[in-house]
C-alpha atoms as a PDB file:
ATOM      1  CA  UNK A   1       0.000   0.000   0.000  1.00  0.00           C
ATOM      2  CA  UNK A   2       1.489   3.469  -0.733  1.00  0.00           C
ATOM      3  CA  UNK A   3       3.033   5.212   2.543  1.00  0.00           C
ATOM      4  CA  UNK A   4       0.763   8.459   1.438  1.00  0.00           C
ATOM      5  CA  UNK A   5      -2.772   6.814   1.895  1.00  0.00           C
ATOM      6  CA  UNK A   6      -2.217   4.638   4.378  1.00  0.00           C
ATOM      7  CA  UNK A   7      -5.091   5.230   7.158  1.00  0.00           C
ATOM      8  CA  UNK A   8      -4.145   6.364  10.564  1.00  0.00           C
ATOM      9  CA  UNK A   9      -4.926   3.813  13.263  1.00  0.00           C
ATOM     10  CA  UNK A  10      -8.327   4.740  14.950  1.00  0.00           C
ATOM     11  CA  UNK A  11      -6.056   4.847  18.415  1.00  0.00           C
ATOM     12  CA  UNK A  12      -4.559   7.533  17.511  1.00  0.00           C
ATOM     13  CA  UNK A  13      -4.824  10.648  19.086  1.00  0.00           C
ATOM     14  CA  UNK A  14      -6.274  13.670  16.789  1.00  0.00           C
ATOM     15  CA  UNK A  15      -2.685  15.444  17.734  1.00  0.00           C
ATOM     16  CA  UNK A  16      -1.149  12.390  16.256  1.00  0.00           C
ATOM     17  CA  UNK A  17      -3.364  12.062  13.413  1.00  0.00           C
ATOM     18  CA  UNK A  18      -2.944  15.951  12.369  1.00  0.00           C
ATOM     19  CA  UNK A  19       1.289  15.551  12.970  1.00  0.00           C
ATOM     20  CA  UNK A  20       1.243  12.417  10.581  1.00  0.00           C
ATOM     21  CA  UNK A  21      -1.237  13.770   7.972  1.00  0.00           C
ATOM     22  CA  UNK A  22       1.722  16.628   7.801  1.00  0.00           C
ATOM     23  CA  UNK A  23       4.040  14.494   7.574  1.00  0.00           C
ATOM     24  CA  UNK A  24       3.060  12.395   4.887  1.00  0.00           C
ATOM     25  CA  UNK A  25       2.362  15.534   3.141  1.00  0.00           C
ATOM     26  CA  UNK A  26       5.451  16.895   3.332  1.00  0.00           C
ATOM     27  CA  UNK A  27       7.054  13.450   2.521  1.00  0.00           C
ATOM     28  CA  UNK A  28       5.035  13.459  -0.656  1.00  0.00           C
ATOM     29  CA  UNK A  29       5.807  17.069  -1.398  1.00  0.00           C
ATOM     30  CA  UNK A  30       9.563  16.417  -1.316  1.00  0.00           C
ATOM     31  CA  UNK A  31      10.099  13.324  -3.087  1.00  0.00           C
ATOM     32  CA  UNK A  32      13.614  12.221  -2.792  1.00  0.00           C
ATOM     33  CA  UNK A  33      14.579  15.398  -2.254  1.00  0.00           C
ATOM     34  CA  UNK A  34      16.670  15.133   1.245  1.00  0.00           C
ATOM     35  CA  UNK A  35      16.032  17.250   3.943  1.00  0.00           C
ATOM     36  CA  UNK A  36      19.069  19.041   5.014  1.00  0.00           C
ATOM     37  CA  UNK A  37      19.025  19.312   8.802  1.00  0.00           C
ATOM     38  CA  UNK A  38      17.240  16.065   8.824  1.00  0.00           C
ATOM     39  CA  UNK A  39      13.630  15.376   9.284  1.00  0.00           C
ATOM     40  CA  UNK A  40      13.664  15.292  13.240  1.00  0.00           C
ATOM     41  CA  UNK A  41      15.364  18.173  13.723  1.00  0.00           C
ATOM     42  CA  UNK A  42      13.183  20.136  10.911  1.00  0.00           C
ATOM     43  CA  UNK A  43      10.244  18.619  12.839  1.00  0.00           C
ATOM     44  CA  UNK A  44      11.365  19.422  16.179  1.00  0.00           C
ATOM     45  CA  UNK A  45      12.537  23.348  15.554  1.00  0.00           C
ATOM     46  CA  UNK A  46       8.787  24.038  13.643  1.00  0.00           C
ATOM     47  CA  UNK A  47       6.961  22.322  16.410  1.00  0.00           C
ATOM     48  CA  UNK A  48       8.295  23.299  19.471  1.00  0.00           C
ATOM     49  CA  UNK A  49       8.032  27.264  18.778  1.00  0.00           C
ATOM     50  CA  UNK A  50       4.502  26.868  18.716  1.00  0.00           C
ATOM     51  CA  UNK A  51       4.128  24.302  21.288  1.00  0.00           C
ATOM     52  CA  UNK A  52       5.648  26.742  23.833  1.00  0.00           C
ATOM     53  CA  UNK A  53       3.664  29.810  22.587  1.00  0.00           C
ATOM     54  CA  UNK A  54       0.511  28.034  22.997  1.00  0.00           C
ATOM     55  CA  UNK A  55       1.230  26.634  26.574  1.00  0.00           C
ATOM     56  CA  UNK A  56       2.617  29.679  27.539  1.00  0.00           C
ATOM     57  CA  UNK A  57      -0.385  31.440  26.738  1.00  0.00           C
ATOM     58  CA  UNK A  58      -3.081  29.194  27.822  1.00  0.00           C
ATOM     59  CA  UNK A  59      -1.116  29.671  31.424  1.00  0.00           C
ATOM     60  CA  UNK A  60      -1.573  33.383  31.147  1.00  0.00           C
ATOM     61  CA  UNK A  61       2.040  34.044  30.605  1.00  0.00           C
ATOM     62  CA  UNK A  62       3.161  32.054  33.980  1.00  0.00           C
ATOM     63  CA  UNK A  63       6.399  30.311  32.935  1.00  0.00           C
ATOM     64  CA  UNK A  64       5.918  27.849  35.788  1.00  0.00           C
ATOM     65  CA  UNK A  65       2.892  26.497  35.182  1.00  0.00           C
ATOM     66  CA  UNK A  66       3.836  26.197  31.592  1.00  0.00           C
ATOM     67  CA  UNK A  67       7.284  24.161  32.609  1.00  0.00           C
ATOM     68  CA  UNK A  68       5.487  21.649  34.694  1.00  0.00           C
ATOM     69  CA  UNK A  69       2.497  21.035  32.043  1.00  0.00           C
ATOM     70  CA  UNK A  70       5.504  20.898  29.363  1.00  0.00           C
ATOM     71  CA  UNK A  71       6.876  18.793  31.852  1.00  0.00           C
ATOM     72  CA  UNK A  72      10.204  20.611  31.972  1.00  0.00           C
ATOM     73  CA  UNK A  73      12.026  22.976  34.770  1.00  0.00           C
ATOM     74  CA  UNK A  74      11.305  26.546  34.455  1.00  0.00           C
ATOM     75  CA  UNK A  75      14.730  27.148  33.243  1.00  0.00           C
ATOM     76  CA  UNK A  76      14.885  24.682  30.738  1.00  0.00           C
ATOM     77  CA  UNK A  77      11.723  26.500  29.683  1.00  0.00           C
ATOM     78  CA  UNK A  78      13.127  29.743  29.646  1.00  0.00           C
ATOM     79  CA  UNK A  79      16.200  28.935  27.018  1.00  0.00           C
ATOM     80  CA  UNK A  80      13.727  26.972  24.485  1.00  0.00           C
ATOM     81  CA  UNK A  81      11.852  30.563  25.051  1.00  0.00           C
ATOM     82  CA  UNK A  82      14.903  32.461  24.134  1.00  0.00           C
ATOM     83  CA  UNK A  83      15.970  30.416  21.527  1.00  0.00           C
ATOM     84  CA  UNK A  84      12.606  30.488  19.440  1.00  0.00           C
ATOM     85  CA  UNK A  85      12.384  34.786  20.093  1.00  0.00           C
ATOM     86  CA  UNK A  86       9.782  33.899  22.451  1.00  0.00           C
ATOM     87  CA  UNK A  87      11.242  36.272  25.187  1.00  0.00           C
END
């Protein structure tokens, strides 16, 4: 079966189900074309700004609530702030 239409397991979680419909997509839209920095790392930088912008907001701005729902120390949270601008 081709890797872009296979179905997502119904177990899935609809976070899981949107980051593998992306990925797929992205998959398709390169080709062989290799990715650089490599896929994880790609994956990882575009995610993670986002990730912490939306925590961080949903907690009101309160960098320690948003470290223990991230599951992270506050200063660990702090330099993924300052290294995506977030500061």
């Amino acid at each position: 079966m081709n890797e872009a239409v296979r179905e997502i397991p119904s177990s899935q979680s609809a976070l899981g189900e949107c980051v593998s419909r992306t990925v797929r997509r992205y998959l398709a839209d390169i080709g062989d074309t290799e990715c650089s920095e490599g896929l994880h790392a790609l994956v990882i930088r575009e995610v993670e700004g986002p990730l912490l912008r939306e925590v961080l907001a949903f907690h009101d701005g309160n960098q320690s609530r948003a470290a223990a729902v991230l599951g992270i120390n506050r200063a660990t949270l702090r330099k993924k702030l300052a290294a995506h601008g977030l500061l």
